[in-house]
PDB file of N, CA and C in Angstrom:
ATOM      1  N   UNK A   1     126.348 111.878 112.205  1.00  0.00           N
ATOM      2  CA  UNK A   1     125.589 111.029 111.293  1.00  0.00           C
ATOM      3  C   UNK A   1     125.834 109.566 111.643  1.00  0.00           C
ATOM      4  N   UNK A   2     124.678 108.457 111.448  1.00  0.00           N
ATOM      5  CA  UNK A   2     124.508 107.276 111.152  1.00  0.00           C
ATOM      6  C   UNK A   2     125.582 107.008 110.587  1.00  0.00           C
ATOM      7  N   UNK A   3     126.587 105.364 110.770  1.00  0.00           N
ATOM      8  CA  UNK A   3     126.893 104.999 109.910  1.00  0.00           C
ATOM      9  C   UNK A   3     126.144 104.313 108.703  1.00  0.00           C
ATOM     10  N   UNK A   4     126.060 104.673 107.208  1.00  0.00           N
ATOM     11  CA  UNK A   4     124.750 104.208 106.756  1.00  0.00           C
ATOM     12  C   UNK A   4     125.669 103.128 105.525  1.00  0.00           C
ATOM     13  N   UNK A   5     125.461 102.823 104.742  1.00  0.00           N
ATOM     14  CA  UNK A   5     125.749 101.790 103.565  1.00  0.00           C
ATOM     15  C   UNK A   5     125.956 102.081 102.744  1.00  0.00           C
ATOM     16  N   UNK A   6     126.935 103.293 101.840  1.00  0.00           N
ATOM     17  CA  UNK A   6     127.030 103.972 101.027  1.00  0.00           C
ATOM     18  C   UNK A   6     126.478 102.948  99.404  1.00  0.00           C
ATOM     19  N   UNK A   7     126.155 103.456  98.346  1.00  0.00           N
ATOM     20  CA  UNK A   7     125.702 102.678  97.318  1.00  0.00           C
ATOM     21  C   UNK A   7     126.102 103.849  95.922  1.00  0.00           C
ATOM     22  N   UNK A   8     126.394 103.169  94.429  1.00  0.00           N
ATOM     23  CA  UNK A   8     126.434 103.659  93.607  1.00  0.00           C
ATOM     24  C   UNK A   8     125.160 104.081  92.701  1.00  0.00           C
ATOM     25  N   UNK A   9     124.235 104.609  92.706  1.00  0.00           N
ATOM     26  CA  UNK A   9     123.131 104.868  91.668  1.00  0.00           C
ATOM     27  C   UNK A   9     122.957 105.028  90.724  1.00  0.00           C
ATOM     28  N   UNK A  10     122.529 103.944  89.534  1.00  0.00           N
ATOM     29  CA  UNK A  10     122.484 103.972  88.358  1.00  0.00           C
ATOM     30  C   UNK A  10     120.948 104.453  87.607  1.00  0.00           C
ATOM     31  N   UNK A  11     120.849 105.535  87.414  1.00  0.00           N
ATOM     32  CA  UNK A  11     119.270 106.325  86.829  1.00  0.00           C
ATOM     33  C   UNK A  11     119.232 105.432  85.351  1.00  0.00           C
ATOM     34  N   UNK A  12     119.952 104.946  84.732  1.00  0.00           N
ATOM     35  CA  UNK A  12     119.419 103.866  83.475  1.00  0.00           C
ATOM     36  C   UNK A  12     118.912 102.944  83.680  1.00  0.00           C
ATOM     37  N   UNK A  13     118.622 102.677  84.785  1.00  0.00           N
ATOM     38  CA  UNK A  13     118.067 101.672  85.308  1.00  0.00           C
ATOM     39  C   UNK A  13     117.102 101.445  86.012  1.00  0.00           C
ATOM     40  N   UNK A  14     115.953 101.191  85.735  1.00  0.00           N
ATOM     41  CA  UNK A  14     114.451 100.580  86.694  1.00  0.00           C
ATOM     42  C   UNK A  14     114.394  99.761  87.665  1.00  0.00           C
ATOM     43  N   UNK A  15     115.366  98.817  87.418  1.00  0.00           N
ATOM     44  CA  UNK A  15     115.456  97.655  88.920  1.00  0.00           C
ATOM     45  C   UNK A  15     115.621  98.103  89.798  1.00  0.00           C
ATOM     46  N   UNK A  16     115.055  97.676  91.104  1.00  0.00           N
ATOM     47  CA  UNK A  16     115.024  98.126  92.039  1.00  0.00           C
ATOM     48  C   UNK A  16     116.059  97.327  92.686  1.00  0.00           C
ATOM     49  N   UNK A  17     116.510  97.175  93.865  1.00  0.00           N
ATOM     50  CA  UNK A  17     117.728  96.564  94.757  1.00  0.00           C
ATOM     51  C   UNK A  17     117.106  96.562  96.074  1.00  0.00           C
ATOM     52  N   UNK A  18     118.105  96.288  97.033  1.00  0.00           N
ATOM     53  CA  UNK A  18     118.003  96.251  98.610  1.00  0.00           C
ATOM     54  C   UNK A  18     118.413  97.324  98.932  1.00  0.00           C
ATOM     55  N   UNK A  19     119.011  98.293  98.224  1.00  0.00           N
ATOM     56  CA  UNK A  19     119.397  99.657  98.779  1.00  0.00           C
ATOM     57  C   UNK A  19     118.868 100.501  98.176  1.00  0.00           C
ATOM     58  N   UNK A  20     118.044 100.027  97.017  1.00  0.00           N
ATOM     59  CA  UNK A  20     116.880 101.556  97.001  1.00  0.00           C
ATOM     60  C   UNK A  20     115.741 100.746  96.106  1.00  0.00           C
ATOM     61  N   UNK A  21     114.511 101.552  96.388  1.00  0.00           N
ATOM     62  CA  UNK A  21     113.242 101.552  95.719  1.00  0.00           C
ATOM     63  C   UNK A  21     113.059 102.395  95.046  1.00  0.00           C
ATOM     64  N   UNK A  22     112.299 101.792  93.762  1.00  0.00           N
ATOM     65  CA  UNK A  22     112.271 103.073  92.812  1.00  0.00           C
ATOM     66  C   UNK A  22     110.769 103.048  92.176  1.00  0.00           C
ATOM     67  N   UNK A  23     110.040 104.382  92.676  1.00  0.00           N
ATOM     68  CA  UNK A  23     108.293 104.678  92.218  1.00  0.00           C
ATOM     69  C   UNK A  23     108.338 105.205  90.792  1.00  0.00           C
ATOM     70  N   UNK A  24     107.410 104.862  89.881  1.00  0.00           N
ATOM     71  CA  UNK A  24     107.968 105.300  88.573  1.00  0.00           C
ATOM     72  C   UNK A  24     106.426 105.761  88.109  1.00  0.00           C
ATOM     73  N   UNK A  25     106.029 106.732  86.993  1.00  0.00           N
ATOM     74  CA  UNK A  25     104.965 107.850  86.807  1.00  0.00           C
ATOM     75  C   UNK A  25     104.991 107.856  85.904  1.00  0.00           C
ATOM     76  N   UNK A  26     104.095 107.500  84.652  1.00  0.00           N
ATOM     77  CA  UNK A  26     104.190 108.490  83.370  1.00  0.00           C
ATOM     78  C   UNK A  26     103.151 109.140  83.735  1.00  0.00           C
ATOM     79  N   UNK A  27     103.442 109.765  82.710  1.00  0.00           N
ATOM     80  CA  UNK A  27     102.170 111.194  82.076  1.00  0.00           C
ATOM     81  C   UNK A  27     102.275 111.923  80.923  1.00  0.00           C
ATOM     82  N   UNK A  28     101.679 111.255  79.777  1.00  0.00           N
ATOM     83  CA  UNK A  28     101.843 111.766  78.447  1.00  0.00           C
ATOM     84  C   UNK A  28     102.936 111.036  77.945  1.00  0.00           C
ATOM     85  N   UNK A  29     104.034 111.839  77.959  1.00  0.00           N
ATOM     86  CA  UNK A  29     105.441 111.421  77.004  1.00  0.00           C
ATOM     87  C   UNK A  29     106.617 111.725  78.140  1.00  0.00           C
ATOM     88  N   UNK A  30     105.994 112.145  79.409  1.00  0.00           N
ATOM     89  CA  UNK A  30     106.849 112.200  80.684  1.00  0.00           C
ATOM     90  C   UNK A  30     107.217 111.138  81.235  1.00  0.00           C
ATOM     91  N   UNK A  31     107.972 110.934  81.340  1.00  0.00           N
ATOM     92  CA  UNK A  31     108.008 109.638  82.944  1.00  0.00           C
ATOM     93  C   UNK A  31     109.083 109.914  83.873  1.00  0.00           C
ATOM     94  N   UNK A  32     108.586 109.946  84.910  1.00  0.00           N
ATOM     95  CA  UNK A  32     109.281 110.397  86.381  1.00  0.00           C
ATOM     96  C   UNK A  32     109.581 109.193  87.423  1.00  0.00           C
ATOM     97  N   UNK A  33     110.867 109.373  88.186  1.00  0.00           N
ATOM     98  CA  UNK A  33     111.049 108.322  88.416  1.00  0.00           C
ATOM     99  C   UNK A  33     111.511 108.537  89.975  1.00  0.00           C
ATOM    100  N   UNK A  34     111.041 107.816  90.945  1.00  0.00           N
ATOM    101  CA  UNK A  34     111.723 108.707  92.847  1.00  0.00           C
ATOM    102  C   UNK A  34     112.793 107.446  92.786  1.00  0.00           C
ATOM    103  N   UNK A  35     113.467 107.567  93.125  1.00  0.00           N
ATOM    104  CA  UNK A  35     114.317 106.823  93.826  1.00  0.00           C
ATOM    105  C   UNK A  35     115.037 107.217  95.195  1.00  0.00           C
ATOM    106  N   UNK A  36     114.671 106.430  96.384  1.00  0.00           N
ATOM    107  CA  UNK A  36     115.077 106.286  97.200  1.00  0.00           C
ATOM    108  C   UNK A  36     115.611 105.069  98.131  1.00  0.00           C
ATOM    109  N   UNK A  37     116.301 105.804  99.259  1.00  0.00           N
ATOM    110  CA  UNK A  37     117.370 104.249  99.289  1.00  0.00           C
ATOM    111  C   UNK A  37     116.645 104.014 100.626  1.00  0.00           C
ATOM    112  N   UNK A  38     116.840 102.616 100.867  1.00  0.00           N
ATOM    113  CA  UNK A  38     116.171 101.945 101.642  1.00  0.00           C
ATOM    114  C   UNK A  38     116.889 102.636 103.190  1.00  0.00           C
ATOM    115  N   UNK A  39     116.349 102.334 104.299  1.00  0.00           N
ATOM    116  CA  UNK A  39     116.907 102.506 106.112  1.00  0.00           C
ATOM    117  C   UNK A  39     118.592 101.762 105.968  1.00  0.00           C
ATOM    118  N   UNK A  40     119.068 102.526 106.251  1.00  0.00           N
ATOM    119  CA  UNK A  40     120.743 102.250 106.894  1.00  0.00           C
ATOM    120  C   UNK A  40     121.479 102.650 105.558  1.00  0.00           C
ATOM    121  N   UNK A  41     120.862 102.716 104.216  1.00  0.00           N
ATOM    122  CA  UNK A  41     121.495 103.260 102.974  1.00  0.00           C
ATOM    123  C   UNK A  41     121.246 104.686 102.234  1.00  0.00           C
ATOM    124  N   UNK A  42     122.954 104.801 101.614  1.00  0.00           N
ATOM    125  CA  UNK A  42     122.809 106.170 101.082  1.00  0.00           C
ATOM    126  C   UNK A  42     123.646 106.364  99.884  1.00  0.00           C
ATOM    127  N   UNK A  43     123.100 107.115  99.295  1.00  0.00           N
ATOM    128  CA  UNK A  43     123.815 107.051  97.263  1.00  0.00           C
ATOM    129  C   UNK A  43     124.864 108.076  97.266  1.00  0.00           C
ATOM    130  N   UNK A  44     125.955 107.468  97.264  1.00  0.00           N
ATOM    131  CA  UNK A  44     127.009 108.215  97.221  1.00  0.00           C
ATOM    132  C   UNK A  44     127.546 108.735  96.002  1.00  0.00           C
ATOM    133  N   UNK A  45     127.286 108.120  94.953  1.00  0.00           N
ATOM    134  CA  UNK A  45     127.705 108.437  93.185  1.00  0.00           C
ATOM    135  C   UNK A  45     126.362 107.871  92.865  1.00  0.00           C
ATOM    136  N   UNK A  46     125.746 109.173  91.673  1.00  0.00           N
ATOM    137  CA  UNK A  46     124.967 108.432  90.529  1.00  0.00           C
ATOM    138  C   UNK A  46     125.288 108.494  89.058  1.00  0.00           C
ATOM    139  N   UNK A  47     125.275 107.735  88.469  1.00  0.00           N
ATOM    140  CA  UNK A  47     126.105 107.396  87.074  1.00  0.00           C
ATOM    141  C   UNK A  47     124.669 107.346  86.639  1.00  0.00           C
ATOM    142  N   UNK A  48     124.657 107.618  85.380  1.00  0.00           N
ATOM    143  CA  UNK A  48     123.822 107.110  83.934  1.00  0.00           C
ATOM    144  C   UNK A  48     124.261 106.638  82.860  1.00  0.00           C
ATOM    145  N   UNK A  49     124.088 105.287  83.481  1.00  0.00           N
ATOM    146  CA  UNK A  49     125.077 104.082  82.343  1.00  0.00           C
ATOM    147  C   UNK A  49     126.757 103.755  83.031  1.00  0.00           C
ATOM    148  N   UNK A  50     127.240 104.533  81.579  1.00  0.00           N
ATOM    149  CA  UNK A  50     128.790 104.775  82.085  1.00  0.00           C
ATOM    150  C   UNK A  50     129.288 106.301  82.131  1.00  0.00           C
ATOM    151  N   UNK A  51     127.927 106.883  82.482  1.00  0.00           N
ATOM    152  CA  UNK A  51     128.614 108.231  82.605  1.00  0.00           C
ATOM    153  C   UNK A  51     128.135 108.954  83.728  1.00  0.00           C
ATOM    154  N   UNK A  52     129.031 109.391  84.705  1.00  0.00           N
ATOM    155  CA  UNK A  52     129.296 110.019  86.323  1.00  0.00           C
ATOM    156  C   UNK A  52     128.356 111.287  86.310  1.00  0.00           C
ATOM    157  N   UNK A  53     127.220 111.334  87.122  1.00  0.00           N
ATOM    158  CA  UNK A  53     126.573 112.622  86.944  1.00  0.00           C
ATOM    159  C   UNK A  53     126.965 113.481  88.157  1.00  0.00           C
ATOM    160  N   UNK A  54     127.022 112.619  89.582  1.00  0.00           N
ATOM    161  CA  UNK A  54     127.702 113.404  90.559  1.00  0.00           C
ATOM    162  C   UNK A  54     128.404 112.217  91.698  1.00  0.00           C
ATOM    163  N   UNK A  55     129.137 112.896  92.665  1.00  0.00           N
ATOM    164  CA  UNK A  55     129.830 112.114  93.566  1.00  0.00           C
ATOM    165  C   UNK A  55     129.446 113.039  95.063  1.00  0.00           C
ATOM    166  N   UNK A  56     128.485 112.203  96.122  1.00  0.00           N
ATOM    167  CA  UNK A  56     128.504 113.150  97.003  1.00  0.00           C
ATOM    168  C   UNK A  56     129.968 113.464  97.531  1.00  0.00           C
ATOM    169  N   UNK A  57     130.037 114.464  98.401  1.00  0.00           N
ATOM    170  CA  UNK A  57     131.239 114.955  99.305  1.00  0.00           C
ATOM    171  C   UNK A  57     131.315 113.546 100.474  1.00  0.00           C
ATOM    172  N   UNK A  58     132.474 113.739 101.397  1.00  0.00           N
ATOM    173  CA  UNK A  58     132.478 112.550 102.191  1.00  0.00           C
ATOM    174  C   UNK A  58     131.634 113.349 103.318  1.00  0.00           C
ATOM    175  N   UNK A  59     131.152 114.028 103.636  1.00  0.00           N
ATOM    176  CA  UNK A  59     129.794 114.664 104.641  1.00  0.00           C
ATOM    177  C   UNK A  59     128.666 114.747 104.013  1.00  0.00           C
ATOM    178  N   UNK A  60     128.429 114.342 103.346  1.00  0.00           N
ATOM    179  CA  UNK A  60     126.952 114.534 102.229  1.00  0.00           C
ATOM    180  C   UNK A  60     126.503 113.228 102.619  1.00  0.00           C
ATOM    181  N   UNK A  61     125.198 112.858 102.643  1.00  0.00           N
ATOM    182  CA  UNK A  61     124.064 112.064 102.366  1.00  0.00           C
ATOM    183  C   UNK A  61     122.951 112.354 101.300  1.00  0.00           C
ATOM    184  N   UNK A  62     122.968 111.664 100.502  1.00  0.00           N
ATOM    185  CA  UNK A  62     121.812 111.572  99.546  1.00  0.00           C
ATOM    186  C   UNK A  62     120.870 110.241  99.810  1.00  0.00           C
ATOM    187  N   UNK A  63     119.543 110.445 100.146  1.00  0.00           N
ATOM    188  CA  UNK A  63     118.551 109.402 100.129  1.00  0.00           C
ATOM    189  C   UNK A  63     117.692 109.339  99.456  1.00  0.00           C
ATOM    190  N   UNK A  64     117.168 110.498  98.528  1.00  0.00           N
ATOM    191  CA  UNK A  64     116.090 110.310  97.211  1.00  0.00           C
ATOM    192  C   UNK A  64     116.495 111.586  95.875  1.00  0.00           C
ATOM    193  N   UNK A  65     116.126 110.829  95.070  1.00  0.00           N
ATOM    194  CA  UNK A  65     116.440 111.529  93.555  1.00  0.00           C
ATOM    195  C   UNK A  65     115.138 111.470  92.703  1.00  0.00           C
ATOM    196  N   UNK A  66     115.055 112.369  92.319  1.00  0.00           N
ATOM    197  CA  UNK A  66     113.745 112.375  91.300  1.00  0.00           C
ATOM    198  C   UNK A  66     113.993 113.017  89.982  1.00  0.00           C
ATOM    199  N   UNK A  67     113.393 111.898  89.201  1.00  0.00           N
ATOM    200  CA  UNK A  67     114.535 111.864  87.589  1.00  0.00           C
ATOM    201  C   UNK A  67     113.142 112.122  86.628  1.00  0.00           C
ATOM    202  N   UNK A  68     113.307 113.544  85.649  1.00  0.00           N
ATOM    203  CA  UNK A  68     112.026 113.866  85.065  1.00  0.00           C
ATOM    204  C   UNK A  68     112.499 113.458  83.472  1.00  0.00           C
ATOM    205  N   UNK A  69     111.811 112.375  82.673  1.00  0.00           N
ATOM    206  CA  UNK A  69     112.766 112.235  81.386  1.00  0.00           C
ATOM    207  C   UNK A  69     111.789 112.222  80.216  1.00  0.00           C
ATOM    208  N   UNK A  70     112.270 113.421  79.313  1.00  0.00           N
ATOM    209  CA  UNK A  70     111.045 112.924  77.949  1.00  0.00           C
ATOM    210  C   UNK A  70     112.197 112.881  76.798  1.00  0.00           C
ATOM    211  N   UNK A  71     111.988 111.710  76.036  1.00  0.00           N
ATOM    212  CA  UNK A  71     112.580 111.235  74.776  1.00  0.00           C
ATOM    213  C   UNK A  71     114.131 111.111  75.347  1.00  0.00           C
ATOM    214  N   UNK A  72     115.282 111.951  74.631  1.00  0.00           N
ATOM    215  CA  UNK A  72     116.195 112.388  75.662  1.00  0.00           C
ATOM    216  C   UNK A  72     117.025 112.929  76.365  1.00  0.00           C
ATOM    217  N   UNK A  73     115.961 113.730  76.786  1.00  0.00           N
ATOM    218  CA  UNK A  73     116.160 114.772  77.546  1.00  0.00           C
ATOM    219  C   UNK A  73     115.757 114.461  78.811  1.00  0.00           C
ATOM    220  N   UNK A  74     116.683 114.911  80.159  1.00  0.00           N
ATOM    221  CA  UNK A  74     115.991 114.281  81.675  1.00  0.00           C
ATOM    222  C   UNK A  74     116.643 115.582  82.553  1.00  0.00           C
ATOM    223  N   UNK A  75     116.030 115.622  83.359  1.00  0.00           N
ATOM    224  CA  UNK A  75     116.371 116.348  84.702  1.00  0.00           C
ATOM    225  C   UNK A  75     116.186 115.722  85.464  1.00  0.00           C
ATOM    226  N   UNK A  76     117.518 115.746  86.595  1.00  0.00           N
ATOM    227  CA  UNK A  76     117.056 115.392  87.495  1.00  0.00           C
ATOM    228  C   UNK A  76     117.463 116.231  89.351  1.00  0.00           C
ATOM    229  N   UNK A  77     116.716 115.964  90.642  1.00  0.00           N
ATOM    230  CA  UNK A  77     117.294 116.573  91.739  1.00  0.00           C
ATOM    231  C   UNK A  77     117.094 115.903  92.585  1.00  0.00           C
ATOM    232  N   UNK A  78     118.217 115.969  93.467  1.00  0.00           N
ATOM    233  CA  UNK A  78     118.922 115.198  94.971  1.00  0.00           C
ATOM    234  C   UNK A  78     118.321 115.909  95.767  1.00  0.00           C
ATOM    235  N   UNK A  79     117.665 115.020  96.955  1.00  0.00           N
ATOM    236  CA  UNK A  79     117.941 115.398  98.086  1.00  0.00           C
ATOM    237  C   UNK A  79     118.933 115.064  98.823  1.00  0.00           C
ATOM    238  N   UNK A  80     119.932 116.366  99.478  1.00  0.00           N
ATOM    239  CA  UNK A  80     121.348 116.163 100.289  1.00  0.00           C
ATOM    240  C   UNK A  80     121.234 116.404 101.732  1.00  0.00           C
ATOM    241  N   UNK A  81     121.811 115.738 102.435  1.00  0.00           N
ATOM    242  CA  UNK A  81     121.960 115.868 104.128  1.00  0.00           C
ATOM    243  C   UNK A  81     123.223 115.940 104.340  1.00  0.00           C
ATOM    244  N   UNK A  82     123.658 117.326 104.698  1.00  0.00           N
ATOM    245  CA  UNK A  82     124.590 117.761 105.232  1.00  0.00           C
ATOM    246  C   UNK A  82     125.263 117.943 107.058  1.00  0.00           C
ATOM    247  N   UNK A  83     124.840 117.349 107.808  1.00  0.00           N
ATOM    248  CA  UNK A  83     125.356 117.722 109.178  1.00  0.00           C
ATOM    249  C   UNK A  83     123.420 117.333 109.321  1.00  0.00           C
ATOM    250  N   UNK A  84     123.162 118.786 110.052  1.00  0.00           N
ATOM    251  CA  UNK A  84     121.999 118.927 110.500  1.00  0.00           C
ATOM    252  C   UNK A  84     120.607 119.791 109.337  1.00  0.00           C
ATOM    253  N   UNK A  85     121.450 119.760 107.877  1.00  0.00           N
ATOM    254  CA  UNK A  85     120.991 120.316 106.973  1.00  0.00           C
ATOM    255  C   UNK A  85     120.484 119.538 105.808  1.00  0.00           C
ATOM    256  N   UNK A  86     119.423 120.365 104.809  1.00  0.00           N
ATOM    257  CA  UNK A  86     119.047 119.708 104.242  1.00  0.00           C
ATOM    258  C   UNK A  86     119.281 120.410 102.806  1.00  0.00           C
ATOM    259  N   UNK A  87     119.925 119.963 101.650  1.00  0.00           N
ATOM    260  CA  UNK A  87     119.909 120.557 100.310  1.00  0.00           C
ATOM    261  C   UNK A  87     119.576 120.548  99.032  1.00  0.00           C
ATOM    262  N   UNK A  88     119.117 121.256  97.865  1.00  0.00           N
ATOM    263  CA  UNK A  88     118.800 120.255  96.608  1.00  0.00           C
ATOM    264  C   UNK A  88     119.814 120.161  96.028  1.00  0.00           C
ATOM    265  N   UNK A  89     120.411 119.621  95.106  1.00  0.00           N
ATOM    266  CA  UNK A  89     120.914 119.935  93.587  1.00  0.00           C
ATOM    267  C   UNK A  89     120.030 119.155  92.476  1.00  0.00           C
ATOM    268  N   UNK A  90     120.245 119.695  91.506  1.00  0.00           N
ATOM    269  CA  UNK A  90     119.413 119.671  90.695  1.00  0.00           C
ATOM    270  C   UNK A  90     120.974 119.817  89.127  1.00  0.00           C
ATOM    271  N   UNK A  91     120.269 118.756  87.719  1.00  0.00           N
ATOM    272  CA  UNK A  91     121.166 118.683  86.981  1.00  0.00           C
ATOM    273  C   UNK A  91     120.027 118.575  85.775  1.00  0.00           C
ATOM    274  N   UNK A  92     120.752 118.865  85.067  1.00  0.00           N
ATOM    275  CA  UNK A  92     120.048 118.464  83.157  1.00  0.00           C
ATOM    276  C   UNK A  92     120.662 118.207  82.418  1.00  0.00           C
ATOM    277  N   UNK A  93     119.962 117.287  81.627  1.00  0.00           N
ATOM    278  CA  UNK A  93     121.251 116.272  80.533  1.00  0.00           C
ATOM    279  C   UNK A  93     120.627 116.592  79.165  1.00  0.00           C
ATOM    280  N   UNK A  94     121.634 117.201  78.283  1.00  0.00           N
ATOM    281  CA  UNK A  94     121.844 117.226  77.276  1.00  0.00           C
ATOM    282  C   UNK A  94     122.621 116.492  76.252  1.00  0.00           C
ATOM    283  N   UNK A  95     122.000 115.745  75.295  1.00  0.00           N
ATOM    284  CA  UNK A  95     122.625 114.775  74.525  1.00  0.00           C
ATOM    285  C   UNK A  95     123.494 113.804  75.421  1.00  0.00           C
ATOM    286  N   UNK A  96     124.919 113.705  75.927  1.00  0.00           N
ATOM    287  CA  UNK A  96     124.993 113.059  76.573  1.00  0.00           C
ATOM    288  C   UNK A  96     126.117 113.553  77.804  1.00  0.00           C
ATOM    289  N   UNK A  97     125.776 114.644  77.914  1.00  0.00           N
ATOM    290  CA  UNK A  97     126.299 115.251  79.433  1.00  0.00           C
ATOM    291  C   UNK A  97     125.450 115.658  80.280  1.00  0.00           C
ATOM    292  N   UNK A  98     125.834 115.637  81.939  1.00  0.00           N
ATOM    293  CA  UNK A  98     125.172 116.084  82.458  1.00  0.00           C
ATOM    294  C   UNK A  98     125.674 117.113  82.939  1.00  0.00           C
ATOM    295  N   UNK A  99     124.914 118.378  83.158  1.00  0.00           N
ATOM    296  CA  UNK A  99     125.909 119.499  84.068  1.00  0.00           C
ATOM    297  C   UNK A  99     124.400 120.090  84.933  1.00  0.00           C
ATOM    298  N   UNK A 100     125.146 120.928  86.433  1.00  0.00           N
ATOM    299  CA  UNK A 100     124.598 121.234  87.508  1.00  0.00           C
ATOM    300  C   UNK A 100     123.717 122.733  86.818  1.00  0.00           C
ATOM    301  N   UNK A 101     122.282 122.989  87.362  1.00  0.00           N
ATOM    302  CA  UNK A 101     122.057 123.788  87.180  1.00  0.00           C
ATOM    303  C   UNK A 101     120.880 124.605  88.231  1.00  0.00           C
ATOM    304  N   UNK A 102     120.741 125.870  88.212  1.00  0.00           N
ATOM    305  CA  UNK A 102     120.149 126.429  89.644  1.00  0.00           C
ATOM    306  C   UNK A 102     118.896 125.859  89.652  1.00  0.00           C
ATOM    307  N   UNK A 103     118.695 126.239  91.148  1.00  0.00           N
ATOM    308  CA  UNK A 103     116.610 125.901  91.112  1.00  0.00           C
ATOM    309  C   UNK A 103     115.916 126.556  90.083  1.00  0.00           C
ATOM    310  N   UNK A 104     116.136 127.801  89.873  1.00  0.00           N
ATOM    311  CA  UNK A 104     115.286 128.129  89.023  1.00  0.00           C
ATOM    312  C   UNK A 104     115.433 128.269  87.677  1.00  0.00           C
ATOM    313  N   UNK A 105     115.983 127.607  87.050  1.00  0.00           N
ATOM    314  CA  UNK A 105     116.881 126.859  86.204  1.00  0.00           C
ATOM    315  C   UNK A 105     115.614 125.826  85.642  1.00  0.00           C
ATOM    316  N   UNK A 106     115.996 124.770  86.841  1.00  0.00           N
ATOM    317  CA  UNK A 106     115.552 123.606  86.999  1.00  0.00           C
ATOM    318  C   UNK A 106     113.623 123.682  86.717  1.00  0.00           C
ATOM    319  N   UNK A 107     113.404 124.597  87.953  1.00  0.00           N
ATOM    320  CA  UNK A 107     111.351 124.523  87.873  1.00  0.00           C
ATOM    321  C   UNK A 107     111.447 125.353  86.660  1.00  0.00           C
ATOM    322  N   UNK A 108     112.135 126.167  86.128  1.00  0.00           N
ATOM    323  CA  UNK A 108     111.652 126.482  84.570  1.00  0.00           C
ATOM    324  C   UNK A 108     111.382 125.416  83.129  1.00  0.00           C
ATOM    325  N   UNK A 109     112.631 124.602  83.840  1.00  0.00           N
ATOM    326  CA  UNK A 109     112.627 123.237  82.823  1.00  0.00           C
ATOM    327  C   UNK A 109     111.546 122.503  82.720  1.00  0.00           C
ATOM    328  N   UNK A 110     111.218 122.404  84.287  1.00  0.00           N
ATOM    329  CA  UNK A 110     109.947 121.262  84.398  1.00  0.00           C
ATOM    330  C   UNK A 110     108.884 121.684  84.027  1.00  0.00           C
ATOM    331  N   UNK A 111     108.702 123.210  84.064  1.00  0.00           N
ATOM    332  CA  UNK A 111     107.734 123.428  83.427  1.00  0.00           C
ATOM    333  C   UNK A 111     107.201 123.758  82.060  1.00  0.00           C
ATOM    334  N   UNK A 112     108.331 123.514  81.411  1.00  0.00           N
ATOM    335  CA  UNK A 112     108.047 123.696  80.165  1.00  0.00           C
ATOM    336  C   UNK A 112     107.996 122.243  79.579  1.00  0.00           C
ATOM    337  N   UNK A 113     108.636 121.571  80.376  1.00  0.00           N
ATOM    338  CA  UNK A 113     108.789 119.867  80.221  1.00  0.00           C
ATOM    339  C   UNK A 113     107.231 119.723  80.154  1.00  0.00           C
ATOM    340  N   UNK A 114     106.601 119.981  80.937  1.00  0.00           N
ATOM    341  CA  UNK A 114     105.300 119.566  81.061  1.00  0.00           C
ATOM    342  C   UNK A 114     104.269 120.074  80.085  1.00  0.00           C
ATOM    343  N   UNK A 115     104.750 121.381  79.484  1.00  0.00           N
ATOM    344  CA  UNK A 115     103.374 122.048  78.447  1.00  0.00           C
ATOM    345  C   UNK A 115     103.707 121.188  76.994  1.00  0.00           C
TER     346      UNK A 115
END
């Protein structure tokens, strides 16, 4: 791997930076949010607020997150680069924790997020 610019990611937050851009969507009472990090950078921890949702591994790369949030309730999933690999994780926040949960977990959420 690249040496790249490791960065902390804060999802409470809309501003964008020099180490990532962030595309933002409503729809209805949805709003979705990409965040990705700019060329030579990569999100090593993302926090919401003051609270730690994950910490990559020191072989992990994360370069985009996509954060699905109504009222408040949010899901969200990483894309991870491992070596020559590519992975999701995926999390959902309840009141005010976040914990890891499977893919199909996750597209069940979104889809009920959406009806």
């Amino acid at each position: 791997m690249h040496a790249m610019t490791k960065f902390s990611l804060d999802i409470s937050s809309v501003k964008e930076t020099d180490s990532c851009k962030i595309v933002t969507h409503e729809q209805g009472d949805i709003e979705t949010r990409l965040y990705s990090s700019t060329s030579g950078n990569a999100i090593e921890k993302i926090v919401d607020g003051d609270l730690e949702v994950c910490k990559m591994d020191k072989d992990q790369l994360c370069t985009l997150c996509e954060l699905y949030i109504k009222d408040k309730y949010a899901l969200l999933m990483l894309l991870i680069k491992r070596a020559q690999s590519f992975s999701f994780s995926r999390f959902e926040k309840r009141g005010r924790q976040w914990e890891w949960i499977d893919h199909r977990m996750f597209e069940s959420r979104v889809y009920n997020l959406r009806k």
